[in-house]
Protein backbone atom coordinates (compact mmCIF):
# COMPACT_ATOMS: atom_id res chain seq x y z
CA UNK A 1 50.81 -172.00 -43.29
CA UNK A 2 49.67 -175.79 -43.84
CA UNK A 3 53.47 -177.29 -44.36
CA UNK A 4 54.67 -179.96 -42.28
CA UNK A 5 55.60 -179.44 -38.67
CA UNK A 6 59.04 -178.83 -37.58
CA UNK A 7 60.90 -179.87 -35.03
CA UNK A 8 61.76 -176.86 -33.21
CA UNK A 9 57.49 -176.01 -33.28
CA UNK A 10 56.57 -179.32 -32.28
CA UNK A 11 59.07 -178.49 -29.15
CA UNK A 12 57.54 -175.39 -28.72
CA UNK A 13 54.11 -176.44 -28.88
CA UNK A 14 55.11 -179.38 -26.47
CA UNK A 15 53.50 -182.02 -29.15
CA UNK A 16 54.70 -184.80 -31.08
CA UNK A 17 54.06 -186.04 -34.58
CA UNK A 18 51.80 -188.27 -33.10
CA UNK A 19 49.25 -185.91 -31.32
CA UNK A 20 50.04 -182.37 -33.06
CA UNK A 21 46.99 -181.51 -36.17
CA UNK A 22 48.11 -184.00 -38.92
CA UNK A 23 45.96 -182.54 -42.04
CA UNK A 24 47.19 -179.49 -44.22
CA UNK A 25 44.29 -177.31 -43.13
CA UNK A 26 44.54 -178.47 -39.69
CA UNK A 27 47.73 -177.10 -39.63
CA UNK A 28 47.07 -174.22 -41.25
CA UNK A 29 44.16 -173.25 -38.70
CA UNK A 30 46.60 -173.60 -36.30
CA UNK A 31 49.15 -171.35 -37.41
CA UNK A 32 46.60 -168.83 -38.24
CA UNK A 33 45.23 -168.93 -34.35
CA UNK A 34 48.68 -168.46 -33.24
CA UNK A 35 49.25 -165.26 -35.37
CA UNK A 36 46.26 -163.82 -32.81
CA UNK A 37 47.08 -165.94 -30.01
CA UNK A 38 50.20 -163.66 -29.63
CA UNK A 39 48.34 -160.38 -28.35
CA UNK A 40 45.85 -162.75 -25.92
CA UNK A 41 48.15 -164.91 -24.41
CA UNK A 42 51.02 -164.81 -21.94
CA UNK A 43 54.55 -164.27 -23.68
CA UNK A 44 55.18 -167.66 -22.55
CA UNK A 45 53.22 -171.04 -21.34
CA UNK A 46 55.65 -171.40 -17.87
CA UNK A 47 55.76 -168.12 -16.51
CA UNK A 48 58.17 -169.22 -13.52
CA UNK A 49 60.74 -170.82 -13.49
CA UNK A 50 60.80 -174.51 -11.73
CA UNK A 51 61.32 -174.40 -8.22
CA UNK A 52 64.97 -173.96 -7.16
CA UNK A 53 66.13 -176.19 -4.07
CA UNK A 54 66.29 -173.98 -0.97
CA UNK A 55 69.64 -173.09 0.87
CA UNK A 56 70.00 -175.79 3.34
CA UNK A 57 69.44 -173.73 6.34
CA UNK A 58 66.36 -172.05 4.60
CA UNK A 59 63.10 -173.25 5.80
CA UNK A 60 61.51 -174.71 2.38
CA UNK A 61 58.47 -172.96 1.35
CA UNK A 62 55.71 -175.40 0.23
CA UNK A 63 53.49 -172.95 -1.12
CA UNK A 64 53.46 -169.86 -3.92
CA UNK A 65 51.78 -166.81 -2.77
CA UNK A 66 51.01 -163.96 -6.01
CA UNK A 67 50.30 -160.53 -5.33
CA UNK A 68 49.16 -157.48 -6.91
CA UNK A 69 50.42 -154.82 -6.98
CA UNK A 70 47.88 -151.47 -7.53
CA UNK A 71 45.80 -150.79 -5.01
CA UNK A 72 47.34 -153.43 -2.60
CA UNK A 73 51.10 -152.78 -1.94
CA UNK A 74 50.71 -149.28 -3.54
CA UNK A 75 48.41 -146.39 -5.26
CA UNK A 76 48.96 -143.68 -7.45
CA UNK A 77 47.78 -140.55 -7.67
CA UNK A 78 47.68 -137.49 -10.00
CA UNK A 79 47.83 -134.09 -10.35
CA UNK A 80 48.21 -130.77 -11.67
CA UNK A 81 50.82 -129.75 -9.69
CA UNK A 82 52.87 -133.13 -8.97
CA UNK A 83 51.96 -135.27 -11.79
CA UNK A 84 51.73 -139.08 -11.35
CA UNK A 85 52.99 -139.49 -7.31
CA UNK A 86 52.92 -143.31 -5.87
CA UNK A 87 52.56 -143.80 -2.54
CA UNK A 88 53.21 -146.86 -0.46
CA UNK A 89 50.91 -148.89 1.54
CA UNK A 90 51.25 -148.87 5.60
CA UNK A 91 52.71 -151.68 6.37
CA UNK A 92 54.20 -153.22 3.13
CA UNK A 93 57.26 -153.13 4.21
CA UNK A 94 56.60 -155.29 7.10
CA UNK A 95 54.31 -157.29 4.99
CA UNK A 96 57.00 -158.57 2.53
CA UNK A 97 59.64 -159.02 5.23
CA UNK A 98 57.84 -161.01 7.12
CA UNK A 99 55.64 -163.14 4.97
CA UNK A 100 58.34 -163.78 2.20
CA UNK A 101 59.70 -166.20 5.64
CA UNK A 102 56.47 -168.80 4.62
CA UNK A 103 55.97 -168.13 0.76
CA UNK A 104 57.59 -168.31 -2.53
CA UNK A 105 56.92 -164.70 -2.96
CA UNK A 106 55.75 -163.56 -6.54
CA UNK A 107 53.92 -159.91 -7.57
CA UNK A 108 51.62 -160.26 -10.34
CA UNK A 109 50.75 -156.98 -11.51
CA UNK A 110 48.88 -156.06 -14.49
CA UNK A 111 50.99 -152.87 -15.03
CA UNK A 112 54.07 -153.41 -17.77
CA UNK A 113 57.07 -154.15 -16.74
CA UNK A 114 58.39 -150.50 -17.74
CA UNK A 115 56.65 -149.04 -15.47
CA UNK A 116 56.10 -151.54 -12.90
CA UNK A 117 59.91 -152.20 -11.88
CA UNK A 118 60.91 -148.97 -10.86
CA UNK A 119 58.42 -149.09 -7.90
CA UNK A 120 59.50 -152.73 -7.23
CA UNK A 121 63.01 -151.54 -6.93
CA UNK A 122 61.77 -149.17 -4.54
CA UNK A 123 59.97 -151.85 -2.55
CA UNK A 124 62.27 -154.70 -2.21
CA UNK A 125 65.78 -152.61 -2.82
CA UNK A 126 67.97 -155.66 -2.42
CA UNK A 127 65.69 -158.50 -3.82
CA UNK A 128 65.62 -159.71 -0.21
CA UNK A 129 61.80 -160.96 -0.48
CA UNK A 130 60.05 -160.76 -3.64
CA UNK A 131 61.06 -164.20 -5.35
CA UNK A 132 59.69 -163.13 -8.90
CA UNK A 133 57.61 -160.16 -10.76
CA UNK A 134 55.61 -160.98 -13.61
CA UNK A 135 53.78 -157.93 -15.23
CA UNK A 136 50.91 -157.42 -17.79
CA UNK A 137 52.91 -159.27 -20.45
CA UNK A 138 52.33 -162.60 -18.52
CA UNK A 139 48.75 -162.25 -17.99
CA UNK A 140 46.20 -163.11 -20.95
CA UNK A 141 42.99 -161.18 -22.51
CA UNK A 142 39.83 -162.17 -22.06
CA UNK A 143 36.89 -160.22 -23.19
CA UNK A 144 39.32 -157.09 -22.80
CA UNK A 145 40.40 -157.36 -19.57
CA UNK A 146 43.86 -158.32 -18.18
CA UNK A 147 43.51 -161.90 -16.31
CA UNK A 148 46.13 -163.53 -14.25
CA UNK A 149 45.66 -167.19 -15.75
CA UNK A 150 47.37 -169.70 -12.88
CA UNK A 151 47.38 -172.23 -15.56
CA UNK A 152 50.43 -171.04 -16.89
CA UNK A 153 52.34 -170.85 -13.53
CA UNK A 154 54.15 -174.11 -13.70
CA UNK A 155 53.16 -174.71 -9.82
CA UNK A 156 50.92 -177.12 -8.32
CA UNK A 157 47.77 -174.81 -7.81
CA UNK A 158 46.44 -176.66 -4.99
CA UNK A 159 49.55 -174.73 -3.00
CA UNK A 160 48.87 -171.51 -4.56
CA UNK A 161 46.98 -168.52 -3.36
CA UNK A 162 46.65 -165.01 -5.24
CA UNK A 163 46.13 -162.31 -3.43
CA UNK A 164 44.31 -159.86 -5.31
CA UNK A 165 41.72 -156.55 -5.44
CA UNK A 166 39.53 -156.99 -8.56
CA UNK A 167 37.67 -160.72 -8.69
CA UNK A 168 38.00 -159.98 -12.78
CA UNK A 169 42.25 -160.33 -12.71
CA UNK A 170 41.80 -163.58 -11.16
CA UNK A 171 38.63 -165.10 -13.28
CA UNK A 172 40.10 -168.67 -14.44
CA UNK A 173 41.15 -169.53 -11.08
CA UNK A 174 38.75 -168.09 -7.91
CA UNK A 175 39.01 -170.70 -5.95
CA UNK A 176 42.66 -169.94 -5.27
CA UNK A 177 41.82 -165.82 -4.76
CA UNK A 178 41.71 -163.71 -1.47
CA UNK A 179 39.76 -160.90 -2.41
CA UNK A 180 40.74 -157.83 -0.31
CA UNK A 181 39.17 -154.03 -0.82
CA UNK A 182 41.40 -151.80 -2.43
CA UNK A 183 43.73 -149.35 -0.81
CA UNK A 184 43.08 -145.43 -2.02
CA UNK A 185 45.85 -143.83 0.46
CA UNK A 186 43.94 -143.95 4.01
CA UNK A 187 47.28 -143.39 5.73
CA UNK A 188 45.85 -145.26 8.98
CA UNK A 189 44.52 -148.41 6.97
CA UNK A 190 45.80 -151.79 8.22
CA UNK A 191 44.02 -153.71 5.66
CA UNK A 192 47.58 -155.53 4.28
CA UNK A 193 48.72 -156.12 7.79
CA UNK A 194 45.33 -157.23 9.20
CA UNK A 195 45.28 -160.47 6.80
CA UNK A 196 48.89 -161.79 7.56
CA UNK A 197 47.19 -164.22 10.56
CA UNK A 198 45.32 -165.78 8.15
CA UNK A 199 47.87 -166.55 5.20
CA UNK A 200 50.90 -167.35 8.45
CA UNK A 201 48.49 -169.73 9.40
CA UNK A 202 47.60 -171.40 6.05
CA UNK A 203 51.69 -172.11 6.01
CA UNK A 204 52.28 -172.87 9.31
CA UNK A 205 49.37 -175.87 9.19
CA UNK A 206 50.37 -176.66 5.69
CA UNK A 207 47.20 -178.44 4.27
CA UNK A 208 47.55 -180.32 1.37
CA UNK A 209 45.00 -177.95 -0.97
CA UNK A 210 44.66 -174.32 0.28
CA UNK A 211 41.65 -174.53 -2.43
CA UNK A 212 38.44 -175.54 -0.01
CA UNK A 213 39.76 -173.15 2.45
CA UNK A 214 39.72 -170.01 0.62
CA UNK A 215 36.71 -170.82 -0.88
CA UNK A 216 35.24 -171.02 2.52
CA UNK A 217 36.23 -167.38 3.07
CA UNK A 218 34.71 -166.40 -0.81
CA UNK A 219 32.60 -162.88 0.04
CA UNK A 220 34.04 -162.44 3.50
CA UNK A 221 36.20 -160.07 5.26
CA UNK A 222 38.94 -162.75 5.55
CA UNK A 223 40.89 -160.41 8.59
CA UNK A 224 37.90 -160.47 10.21
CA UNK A 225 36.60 -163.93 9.72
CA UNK A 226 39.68 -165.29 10.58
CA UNK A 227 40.16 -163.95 13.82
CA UNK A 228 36.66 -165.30 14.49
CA UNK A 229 37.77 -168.92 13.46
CA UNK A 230 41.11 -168.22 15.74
CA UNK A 231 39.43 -166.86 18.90
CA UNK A 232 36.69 -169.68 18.70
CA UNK A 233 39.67 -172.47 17.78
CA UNK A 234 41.04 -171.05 20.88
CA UNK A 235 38.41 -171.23 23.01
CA UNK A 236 37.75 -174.63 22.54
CA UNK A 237 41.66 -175.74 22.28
CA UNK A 238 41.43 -174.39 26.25
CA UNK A 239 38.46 -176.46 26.93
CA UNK A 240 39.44 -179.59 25.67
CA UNK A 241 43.25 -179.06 27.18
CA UNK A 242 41.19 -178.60 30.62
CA UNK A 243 38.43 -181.62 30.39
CA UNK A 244 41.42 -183.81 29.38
CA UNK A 245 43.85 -182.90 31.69
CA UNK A 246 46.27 -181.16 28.98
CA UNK A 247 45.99 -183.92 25.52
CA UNK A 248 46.28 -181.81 22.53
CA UNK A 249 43.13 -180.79 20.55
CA UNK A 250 42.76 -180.24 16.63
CA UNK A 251 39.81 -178.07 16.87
CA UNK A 252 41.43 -175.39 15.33
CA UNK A 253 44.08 -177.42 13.10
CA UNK A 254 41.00 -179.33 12.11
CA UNK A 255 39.98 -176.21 9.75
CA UNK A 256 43.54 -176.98 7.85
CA UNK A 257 43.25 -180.55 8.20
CA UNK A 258 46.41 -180.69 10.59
CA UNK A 259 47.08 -180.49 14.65
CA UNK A 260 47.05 -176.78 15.93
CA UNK A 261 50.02 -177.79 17.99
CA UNK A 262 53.55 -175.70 17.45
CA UNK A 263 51.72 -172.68 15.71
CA UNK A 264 52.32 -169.98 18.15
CA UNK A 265 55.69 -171.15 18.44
CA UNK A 266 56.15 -170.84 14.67
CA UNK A 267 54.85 -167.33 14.68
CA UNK A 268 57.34 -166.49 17.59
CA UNK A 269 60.54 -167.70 15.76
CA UNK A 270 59.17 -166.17 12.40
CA UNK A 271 58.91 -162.42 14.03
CA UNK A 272 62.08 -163.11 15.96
CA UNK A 273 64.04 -163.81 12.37
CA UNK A 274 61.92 -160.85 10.62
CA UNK A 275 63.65 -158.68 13.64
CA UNK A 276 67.32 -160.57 13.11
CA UNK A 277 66.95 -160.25 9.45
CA UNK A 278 66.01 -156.47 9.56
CA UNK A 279 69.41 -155.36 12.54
CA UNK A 280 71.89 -157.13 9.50
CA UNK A 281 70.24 -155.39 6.67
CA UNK A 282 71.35 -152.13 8.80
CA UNK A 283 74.49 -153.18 9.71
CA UNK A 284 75.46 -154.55 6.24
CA UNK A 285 73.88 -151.74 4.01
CA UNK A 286 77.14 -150.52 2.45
CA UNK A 287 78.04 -153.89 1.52
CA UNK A 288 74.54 -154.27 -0.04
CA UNK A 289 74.55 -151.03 -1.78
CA UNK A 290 77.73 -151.62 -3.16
CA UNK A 291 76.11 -155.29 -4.87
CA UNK A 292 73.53 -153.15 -5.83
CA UNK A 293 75.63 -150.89 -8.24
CA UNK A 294 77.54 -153.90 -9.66
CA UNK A 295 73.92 -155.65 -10.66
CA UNK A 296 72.85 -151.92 -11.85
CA UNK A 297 76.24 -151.71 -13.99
CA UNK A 298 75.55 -155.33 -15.34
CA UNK A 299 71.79 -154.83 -16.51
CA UNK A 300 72.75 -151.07 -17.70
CA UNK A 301 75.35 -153.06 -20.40
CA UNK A 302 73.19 -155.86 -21.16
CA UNK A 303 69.89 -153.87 -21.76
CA UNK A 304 68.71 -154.24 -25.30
CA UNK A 305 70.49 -152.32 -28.03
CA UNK A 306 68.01 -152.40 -30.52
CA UNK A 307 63.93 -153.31 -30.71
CA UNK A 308 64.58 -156.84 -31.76
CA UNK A 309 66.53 -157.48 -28.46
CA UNK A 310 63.33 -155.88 -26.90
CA UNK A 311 61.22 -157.68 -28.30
CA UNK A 312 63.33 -161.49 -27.75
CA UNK A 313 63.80 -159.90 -23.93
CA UNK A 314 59.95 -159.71 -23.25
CA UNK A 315 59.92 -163.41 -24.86
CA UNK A 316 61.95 -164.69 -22.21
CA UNK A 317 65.28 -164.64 -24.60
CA UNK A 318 67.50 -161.99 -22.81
CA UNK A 319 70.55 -160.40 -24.38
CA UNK A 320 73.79 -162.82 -23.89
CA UNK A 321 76.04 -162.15 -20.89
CA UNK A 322 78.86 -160.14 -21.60
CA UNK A 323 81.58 -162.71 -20.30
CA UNK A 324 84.43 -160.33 -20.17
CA UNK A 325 82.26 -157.07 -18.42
CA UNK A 326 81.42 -159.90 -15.98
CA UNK A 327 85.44 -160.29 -15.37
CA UNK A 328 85.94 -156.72 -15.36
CA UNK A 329 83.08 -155.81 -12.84
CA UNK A 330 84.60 -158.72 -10.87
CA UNK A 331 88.48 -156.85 -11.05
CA UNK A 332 86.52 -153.58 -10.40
CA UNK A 333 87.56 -152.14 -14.09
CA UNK A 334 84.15 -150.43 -15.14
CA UNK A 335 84.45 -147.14 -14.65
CA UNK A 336 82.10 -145.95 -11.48
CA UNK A 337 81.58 -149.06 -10.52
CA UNK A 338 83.97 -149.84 -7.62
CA UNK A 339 85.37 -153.52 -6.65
CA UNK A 340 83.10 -156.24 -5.43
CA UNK A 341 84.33 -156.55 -1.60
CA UNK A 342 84.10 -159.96 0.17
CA UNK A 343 80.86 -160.60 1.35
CA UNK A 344 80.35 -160.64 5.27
CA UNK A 345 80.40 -163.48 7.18
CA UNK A 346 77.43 -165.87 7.26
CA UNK A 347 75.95 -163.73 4.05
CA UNK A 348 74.54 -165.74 1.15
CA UNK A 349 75.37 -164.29 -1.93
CA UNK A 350 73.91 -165.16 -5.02
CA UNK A 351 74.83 -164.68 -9.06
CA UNK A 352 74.08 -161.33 -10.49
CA UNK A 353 70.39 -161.66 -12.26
CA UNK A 354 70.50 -161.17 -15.67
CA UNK A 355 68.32 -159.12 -17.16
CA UNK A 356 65.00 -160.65 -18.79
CA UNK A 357 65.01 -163.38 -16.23
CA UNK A 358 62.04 -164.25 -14.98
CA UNK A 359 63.10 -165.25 -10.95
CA UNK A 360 65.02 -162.22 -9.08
CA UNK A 361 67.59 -163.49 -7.30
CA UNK A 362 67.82 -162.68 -3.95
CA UNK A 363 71.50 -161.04 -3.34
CA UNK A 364 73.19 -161.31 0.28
CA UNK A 365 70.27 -162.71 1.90
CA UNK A 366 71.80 -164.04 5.67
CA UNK A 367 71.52 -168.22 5.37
């Protein structure tokens, strides 16, 4: 426990000779804390990957937006007769389309992964909107409880919001938390839908730290605050265009520390493209369902073999990619799996994901 450092820890760690615990019982204290470090801390200190440039006719999203998942996007239920039966939340659908247009979209859930990605499967089918997942094996302990620690993101947390149910998932970091009550299967709730003004709005005006205005909204009803804020913005946007002959006001803007000018216009073009995007999903769904069975054939042979693999997987050290299945899913010679057909014109399509990868790609997303 108290030998030298090597190199490869000294990487790890991200120290040098210079700064890492020099003494033999330094080191050993170290090493020690690390043994119980393992079951309180995140598998790994960057839990996303660095930001990828966006396609050049993508619109680049400045900020991160994390979202749970129980309670918000979905519930589950049990009983005697059905067992464990998850139900989706009105208006999710709508909610990741259209949103995913302004954020890097990420859901942070504090289920595992096991049982976590089958119901994100179910939600995003074709990886079309949520950008990453990250389950309870990224999140650390803390007095018992599961905490989403935005330390470890590897994003500039004065552009990232989390959008949560339960203050106690998002401890280390409330000043970047929306708080919104949680969803028990009210089939005519609107609560996820209700507080897309407010986050559109935070992207549309960009400020420079969404920090100071989320804390503004700590203890509120942020749907219903907001739309308070907008109506009164309004108001006085109309008043000022009228006692100065049309100039441009930034009473609303002001809030976000930018003009108010262009953001209905934003919001028109952004539900115009959620409505384009949604007519070539339907028009291109065999193509999509067929890249769907070729990523499902490529994960299905790369899965782990063994509990080691496991184990490296949830570490963020996937299996190696099977070079020659990649050729013959490519020729079409994996048996059920039929050939890969050209993709349709103006479709983006991206490399398979491999399995254990932190970002999901998103496959045949139009440019």
């Amino acid at each position: 426990m108290g030998r030298e450092w090597e190199p490869e820890e000294l990487k790890g760690k991200k120290m040098t000779l210079e700064n890492a615990p020099a003494g033999r019982w330094e080191r050993t204290k170290t090493r020690y804390q690390e043994m119980f470090n393992y079951f309180s801390e995140p598998v790994t200190t960057e839990l996303l990957p660095p930001r990828a440039p966006p396609h050049p006719q993508a619109p680049l999203k400045q900020y991160t937006l994390l979202i749970s998942l129980d309670d918000l996007l979905v519930t589950s239920t049990w009983d005697r007769q059905h067992g464990w039966r998850t139900a989706k939340r009105p208006g999710v659908d709508y909610f990741l389309a259209y949103i995913s247009q302004f954020y890097e979209l990420v859901v942070f859930t504090t289920q595992y992964s096991y049982t976590a990605l089958p119901i994100l499967d179910q939600l995003d089918r074709y990886n079309f909107y949520i950008e990453h997942r990250l389950f309870r094996e990224h999140t650390r302990s803390i007095n018992g409880e599961a905490v989403k620690d935005s330390s470890y993101l590897n994003r500039d947390l004065s552009k990232v919001i989390l959008l949560d149910t339960n203050p106690a998932h998002v401890a280390t970091h409330p000043e970047n938390a929306v708080i919104i009550p949680k969803w028990k299967g009210d089939p005519k709730d609107n609560g996820l839908v209700a507080v897309i003004p407010f986050l559109e709005s935070i992207a549309i005006y960009k400020p420079p730290d969404v920090r100071p205005i989320l804390s503004a909204y700590h203890g509120k009803d942020v749907p219903t605050e907001y739309a308070k804020l907008e109506a009164e913005g309004k108001r006085k946007h109309i008043e000022n265009w009228t006692q100065n002959k049309g100039s441009r006001s930034n009473s609303f803007g002001s809030f976000f520390g930018v003009s108010v000018s262009g953001g209905s216009g934003r919001r028109r073009e952004a539900q115009q493209q959620y409505l384009d995007e949604q007519a070539q999903i339907a028009k291109n769904k065999d193509y999509l369902e067929s890249l769907l069975k070729h990523e499902q054939a490529l994960m299905a042979a790369q899965a782990p073999s063994n509990i080691w693999e496991a184990i490296e997987a949830v570490r963020g050290n996937p299996k190696a990619v099977d070079e020659e299945l990649l050729e013959r899913l490519g020729k079409g010679g994996v048996e059920g799996v039929p050939p890969l057909p050209p993709p349709p014109p103006g479709m983006v399509v991206n490399p398979l994901v491999v399995p254990g990868q932190q970002g999901q790609g998103q496959e045949g997303k139009k440019a």
